[in-house]
PDB file of N, CA and C in Angstrom:
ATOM      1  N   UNK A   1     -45.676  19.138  18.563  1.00  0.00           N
ATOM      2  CA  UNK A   1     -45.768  19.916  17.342  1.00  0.00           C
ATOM      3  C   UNK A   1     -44.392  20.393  16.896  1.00  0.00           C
ATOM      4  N   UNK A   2     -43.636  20.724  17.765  1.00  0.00           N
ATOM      5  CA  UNK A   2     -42.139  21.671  17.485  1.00  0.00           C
ATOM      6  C   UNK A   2     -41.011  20.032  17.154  1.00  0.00           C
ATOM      7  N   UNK A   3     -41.529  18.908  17.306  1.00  0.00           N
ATOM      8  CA  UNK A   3     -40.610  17.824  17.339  1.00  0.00           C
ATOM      9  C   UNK A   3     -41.379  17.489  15.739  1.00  0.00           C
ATOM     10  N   UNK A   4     -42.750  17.273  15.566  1.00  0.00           N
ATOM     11  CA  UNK A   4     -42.417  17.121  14.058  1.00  0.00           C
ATOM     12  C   UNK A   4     -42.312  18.370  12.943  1.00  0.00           C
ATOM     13  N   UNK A   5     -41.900  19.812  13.653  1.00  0.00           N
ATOM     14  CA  UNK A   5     -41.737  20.402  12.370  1.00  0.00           C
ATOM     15  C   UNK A   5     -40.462  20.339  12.180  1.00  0.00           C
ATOM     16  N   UNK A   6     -39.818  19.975  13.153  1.00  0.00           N
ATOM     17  CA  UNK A   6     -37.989  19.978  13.359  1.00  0.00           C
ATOM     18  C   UNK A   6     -37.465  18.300  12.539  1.00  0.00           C
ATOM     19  N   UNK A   7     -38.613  17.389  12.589  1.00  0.00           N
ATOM     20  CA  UNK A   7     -37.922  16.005  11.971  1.00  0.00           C
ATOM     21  C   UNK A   7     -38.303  16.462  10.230  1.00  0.00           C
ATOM     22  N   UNK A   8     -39.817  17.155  10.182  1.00  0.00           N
ATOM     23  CA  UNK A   8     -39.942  17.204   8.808  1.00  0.00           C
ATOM     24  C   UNK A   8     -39.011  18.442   7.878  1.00  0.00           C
ATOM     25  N   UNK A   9     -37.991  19.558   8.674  1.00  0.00           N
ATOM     26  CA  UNK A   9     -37.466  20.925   8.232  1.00  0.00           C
ATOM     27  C   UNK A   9     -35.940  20.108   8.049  1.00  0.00           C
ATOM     28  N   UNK A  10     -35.785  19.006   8.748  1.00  0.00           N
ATOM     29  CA  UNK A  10     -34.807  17.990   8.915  1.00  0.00           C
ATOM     30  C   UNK A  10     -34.212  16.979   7.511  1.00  0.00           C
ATOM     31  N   UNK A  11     -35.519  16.925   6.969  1.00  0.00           N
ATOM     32  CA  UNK A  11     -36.042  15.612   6.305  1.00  0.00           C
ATOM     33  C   UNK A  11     -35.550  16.703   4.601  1.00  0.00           C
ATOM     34  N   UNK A  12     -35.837  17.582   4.627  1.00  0.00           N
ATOM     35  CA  UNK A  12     -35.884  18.510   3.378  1.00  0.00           C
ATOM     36  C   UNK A  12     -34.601  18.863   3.389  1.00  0.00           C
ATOM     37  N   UNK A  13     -34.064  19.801   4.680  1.00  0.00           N
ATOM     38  CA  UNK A  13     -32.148  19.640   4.473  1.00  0.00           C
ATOM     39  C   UNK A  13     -31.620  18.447   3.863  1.00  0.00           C
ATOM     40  N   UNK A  14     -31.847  17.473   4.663  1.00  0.00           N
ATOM     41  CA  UNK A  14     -31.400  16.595   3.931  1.00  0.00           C
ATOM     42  C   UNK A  14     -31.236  15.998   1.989  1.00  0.00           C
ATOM     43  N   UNK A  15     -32.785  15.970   1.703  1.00  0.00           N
ATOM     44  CA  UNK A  15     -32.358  15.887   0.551  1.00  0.00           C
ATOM     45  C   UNK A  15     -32.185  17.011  -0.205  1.00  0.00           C
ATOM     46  N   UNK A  16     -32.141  18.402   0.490  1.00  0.00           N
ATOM     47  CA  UNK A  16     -31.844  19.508  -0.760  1.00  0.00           C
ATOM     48  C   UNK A  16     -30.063  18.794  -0.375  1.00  0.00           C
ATOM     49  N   UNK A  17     -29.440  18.898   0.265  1.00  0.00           N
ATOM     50  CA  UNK A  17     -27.952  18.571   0.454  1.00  0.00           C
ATOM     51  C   UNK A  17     -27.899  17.529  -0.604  1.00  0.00           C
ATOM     52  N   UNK A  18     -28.555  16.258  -0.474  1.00  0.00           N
ATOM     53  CA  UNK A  18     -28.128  15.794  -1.412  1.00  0.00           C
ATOM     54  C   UNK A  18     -28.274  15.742  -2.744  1.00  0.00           C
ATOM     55  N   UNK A  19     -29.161  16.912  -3.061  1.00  0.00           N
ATOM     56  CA  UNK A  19     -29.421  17.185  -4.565  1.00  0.00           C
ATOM     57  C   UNK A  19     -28.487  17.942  -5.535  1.00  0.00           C
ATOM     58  N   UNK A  20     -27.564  18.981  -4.323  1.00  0.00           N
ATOM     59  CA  UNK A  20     -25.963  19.638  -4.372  1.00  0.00           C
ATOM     60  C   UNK A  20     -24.965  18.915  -4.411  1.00  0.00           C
ATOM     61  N   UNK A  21     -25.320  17.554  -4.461  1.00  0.00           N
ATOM     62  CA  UNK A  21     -24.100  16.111  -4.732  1.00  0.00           C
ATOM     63  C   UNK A  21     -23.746  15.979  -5.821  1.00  0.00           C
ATOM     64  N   UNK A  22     -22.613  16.356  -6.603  1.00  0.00           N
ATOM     65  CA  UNK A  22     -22.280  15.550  -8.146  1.00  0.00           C
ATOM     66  C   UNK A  22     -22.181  14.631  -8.343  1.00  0.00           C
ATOM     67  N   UNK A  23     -22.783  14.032  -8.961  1.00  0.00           N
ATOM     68  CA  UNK A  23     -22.947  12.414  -9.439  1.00  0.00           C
ATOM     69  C   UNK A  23     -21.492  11.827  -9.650  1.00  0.00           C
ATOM     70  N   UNK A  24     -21.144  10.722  -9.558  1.00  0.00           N
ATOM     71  CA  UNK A  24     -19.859   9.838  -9.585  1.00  0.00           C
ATOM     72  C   UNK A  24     -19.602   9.965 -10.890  1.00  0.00           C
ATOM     73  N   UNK A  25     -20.842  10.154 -12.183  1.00  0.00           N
ATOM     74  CA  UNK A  25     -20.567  10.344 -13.417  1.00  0.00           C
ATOM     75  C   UNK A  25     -19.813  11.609 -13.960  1.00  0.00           C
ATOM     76  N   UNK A  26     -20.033  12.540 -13.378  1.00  0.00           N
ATOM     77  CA  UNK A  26     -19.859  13.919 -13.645  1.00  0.00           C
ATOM     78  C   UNK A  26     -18.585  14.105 -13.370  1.00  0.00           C
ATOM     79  N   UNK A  27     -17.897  13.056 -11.966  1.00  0.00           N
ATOM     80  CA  UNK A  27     -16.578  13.277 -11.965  1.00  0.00           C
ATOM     81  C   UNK A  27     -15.688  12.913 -12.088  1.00  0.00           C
ATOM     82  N   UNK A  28     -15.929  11.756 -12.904  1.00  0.00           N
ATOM     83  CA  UNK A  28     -14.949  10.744 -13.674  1.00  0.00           C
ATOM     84  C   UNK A  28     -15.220  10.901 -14.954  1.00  0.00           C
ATOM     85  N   UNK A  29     -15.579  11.310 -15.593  1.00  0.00           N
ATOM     86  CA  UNK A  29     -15.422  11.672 -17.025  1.00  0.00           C
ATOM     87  C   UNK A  29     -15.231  12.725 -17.543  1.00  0.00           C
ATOM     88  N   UNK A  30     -13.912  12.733 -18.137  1.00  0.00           N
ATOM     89  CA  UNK A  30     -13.015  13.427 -18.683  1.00  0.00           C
ATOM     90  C   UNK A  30     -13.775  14.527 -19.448  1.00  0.00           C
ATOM     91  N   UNK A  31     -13.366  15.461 -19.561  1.00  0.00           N
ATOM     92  CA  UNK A  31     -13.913  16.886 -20.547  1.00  0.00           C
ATOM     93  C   UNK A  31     -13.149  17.054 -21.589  1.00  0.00           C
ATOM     94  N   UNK A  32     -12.859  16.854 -22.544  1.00  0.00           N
ATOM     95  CA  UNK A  32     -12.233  17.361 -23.870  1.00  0.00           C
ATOM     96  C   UNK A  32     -12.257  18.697 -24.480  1.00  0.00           C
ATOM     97  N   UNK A  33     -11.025  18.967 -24.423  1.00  0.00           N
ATOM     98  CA  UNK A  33     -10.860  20.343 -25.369  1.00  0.00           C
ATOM     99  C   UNK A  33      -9.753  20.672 -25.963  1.00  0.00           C
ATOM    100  N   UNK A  34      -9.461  21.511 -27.104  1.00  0.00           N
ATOM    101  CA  UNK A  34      -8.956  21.943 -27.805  1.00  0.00           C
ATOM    102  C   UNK A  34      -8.079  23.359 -27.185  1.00  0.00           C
ATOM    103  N   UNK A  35      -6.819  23.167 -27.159  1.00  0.00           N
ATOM    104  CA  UNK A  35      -6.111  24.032 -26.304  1.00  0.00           C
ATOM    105  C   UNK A  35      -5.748  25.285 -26.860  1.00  0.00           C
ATOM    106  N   UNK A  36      -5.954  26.445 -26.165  1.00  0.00           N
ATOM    107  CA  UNK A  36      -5.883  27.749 -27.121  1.00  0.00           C
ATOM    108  C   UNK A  36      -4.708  28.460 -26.150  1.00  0.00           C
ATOM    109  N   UNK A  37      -3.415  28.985 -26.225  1.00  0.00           N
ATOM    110  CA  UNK A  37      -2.740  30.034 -25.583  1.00  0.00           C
ATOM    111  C   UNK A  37      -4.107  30.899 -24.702  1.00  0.00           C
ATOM    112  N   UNK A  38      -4.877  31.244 -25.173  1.00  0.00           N
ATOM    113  CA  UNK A  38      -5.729  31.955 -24.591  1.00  0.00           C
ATOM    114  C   UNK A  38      -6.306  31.397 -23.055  1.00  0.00           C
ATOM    115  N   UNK A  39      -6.391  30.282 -22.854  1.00  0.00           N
ATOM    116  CA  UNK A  39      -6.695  29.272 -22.028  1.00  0.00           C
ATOM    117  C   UNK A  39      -6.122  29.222 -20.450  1.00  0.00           C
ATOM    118  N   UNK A  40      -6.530  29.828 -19.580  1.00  0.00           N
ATOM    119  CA  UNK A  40      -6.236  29.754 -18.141  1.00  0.00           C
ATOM    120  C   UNK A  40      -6.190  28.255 -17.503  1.00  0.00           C
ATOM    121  N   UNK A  41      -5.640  27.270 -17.390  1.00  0.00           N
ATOM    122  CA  UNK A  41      -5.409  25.947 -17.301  1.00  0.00           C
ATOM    123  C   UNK A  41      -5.482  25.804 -15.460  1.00  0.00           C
ATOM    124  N   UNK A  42      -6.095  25.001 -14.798  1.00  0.00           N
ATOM    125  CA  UNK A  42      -5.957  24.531 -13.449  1.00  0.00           C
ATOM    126  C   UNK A  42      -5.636  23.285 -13.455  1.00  0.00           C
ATOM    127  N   UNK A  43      -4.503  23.129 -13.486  1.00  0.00           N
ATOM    128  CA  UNK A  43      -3.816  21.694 -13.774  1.00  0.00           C
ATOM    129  C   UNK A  43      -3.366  21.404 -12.039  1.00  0.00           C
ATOM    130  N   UNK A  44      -3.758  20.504 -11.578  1.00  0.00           N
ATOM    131  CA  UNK A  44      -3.481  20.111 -10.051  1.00  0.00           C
ATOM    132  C   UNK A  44      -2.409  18.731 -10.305  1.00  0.00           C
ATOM    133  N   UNK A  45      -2.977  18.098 -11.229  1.00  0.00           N
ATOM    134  CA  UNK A  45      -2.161  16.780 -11.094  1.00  0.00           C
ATOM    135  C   UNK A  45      -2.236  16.081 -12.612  1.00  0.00           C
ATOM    136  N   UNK A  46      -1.265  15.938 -13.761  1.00  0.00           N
ATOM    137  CA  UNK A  46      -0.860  15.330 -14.472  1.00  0.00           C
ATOM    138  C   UNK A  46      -1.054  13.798 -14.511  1.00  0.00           C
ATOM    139  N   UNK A  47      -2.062  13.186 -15.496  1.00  0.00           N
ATOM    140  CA  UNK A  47      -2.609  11.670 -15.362  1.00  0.00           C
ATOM    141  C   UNK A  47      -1.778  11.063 -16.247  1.00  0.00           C
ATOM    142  N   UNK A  48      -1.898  11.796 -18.154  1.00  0.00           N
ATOM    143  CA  UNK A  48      -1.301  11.052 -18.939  1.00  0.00           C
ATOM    144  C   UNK A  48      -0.732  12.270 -19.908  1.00  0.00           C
ATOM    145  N   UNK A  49       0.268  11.682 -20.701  1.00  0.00           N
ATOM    146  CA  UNK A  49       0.628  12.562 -21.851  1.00  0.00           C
ATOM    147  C   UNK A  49       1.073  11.555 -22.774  1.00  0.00           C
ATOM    148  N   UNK A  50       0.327  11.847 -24.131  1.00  0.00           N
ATOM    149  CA  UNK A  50      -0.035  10.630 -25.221  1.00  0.00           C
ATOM    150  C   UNK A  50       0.203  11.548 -27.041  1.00  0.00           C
ATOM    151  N   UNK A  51       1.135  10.990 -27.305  1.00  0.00           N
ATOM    152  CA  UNK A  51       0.954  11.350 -28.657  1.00  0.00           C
ATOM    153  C   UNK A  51      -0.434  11.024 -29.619  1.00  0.00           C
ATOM    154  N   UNK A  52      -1.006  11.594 -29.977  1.00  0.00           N
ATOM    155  CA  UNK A  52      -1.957  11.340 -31.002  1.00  0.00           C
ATOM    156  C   UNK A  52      -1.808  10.432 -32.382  1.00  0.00           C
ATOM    157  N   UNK A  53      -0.814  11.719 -32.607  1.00  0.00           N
ATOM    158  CA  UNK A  53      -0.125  10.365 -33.845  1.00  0.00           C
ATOM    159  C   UNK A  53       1.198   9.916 -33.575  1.00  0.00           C
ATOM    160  N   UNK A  54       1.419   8.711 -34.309  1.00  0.00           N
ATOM    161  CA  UNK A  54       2.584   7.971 -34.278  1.00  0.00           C
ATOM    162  C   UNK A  54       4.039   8.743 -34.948  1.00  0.00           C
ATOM    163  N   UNK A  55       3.687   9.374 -35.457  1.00  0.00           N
ATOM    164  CA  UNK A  55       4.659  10.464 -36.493  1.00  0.00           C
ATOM    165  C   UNK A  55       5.692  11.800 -35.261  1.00  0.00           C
ATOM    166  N   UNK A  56       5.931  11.238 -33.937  1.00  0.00           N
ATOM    167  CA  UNK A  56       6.169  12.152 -32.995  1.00  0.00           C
ATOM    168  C   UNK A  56       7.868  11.736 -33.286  1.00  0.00           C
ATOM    169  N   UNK A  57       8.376  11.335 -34.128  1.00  0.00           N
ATOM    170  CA  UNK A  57       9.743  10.514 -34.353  1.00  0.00           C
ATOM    171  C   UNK A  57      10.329  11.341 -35.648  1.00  0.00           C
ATOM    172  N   UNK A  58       9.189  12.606 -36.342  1.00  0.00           N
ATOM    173  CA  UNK A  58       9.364  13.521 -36.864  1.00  0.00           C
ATOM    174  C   UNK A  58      10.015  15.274 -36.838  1.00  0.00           C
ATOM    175  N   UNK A  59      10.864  15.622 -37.161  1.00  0.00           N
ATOM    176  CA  UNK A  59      10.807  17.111 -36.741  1.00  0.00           C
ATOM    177  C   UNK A  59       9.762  18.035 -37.848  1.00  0.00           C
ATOM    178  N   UNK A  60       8.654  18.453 -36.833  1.00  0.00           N
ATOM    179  CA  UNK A  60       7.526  19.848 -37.223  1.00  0.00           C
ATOM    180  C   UNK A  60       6.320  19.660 -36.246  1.00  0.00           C
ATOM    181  N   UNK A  61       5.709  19.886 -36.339  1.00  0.00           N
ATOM    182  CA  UNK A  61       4.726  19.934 -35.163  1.00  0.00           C
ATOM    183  C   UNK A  61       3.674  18.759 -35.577  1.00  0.00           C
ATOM    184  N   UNK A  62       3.752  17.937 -34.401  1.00  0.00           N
ATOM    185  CA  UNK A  62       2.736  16.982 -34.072  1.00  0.00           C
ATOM    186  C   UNK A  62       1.540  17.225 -33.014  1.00  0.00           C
ATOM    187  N   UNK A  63       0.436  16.255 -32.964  1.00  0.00           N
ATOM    188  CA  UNK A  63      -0.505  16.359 -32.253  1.00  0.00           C
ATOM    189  C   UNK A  63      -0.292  15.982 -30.901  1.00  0.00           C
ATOM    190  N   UNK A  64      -0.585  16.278 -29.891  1.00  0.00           N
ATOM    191  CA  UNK A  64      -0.492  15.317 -28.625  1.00  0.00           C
ATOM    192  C   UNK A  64      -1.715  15.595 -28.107  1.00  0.00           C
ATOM    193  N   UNK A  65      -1.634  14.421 -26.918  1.00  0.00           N
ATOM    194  CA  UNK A  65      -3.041  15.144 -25.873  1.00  0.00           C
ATOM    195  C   UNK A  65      -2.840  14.542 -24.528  1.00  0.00           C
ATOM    196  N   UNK A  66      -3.231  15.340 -23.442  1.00  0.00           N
ATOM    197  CA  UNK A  66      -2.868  15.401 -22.492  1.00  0.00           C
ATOM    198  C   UNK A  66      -4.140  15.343 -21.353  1.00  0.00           C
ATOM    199  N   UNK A  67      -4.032  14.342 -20.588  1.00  0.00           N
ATOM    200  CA  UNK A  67      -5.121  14.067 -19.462  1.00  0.00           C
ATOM    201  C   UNK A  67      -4.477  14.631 -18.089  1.00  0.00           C
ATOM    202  N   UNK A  68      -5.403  15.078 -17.617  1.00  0.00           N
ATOM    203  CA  UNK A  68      -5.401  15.907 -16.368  1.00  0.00           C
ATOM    204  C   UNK A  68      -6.452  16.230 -15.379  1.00  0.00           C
ATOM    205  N   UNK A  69      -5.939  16.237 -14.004  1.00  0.00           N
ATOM    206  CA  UNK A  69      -7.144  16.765 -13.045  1.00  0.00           C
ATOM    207  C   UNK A  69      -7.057  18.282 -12.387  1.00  0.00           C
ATOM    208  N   UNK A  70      -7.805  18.821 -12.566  1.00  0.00           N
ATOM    209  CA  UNK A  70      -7.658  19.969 -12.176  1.00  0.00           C
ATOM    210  C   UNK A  70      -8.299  20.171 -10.627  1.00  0.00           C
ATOM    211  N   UNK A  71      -8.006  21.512  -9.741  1.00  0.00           N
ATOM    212  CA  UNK A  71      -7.889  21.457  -8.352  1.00  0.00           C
ATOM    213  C   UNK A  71      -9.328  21.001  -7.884  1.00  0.00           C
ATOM    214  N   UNK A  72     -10.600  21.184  -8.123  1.00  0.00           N
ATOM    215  CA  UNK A  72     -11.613  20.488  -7.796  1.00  0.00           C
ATOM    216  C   UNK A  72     -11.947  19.296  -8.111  1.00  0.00           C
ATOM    217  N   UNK A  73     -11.078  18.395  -8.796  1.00  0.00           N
ATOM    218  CA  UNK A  73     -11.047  16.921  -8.726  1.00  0.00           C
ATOM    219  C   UNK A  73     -11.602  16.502 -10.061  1.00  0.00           C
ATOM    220  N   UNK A  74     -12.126  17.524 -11.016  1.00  0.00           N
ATOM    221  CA  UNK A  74     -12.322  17.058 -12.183  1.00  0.00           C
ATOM    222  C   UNK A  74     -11.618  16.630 -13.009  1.00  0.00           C
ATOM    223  N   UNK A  75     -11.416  15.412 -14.433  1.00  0.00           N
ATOM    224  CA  UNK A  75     -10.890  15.185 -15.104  1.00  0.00           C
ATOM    225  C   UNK A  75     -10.683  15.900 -16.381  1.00  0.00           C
ATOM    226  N   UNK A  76      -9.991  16.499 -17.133  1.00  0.00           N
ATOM    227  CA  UNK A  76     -10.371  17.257 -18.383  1.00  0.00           C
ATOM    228  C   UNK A  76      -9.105  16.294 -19.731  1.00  0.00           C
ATOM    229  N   UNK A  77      -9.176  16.394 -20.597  1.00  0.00           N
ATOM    230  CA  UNK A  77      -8.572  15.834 -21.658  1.00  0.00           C
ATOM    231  C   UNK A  77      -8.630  17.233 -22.729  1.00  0.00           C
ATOM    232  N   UNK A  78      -6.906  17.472 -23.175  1.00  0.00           N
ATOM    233  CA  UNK A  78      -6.430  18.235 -23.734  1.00  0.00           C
ATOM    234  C   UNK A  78      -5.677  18.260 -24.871  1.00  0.00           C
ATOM    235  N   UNK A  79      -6.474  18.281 -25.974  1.00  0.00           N
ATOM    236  CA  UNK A  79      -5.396  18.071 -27.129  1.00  0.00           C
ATOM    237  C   UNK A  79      -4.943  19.235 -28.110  1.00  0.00           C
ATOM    238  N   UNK A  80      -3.391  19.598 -28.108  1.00  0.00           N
ATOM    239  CA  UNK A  80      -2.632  20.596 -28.137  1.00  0.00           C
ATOM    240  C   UNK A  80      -1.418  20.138 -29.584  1.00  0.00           C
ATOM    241  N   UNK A  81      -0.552  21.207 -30.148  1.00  0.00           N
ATOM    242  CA  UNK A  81       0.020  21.099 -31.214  1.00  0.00           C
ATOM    243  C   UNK A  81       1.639  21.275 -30.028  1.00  0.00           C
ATOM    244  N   UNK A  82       2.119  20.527 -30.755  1.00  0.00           N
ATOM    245  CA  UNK A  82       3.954  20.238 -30.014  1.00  0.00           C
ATOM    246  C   UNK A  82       4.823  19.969 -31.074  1.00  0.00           C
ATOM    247  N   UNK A  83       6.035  20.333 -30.509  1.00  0.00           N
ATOM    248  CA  UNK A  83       7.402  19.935 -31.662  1.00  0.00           C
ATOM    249  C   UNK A  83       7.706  18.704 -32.264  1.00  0.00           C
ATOM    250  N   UNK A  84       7.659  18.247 -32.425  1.00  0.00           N
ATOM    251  CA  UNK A  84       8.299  16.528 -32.831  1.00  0.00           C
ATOM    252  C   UNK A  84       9.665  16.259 -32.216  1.00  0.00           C
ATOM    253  N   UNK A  85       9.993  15.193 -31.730  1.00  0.00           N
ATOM    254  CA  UNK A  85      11.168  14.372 -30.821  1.00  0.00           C
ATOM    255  C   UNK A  85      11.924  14.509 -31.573  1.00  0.00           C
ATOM    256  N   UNK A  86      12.579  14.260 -33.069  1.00  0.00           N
ATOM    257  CA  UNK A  86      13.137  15.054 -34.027  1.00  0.00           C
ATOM    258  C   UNK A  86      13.756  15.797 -34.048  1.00  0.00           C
ATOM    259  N   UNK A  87      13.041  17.179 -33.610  1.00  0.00           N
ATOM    260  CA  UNK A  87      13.977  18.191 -34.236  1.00  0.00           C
ATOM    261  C   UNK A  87      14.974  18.738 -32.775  1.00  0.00           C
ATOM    262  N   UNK A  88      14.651  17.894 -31.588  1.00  0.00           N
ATOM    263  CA  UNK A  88      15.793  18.033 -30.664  1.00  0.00           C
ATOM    264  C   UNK A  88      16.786  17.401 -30.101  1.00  0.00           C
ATOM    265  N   UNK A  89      17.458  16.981 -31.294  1.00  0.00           N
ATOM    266  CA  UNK A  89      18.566  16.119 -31.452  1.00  0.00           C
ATOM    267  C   UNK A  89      19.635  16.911 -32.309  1.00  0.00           C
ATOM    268  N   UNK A  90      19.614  17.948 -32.708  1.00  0.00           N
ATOM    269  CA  UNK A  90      20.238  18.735 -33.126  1.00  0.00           C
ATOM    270  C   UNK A  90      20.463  19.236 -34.400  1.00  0.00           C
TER     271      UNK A  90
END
């Protein structure tokens, strides 16, 4: 009796554990957002940094956006306002 309540109390750990699993989907796809100063950022590791538009050869503020993983392994995608390559050339 004590051997099958221990295989069946066994059997339920098990899949509650794996119901606390994030799907492979959840952690490869990127989160998008719109970047506010207000914004507490957990940036662990830097993937990409991409101009939006082609116009970054301008001096005034261009678009960029920026891919990143933050310390729990998630991906997030960040698109933010920047200077133009332009205006630091003097």
């Amino acid at each position: 009796m004590k051997y099958a309540l221990f295989v069946t109390l066994s059997w339920v750990s098990l899949f509650a554990a794996a119901a606390d699993q994030p799907s492979a989907a959840t952690t490869t796809t990127p989160q998008e957002a719109q970047y506010d100063y207000s914004h507490d950022l957990d940036i662990a590791k830097i993937v990409r940094i991409s101009n939006a538009s082609a116009a970054s050869a301008e001096c005034g503020p261009v678009k960029a956006r920026m891919e990143y993983v933050d310390s729990n392994g998630v991906s997030h995608q960040l698109e933010y306002t920047r200077l133009g390559d332009d205006c630091q050339k003097g």
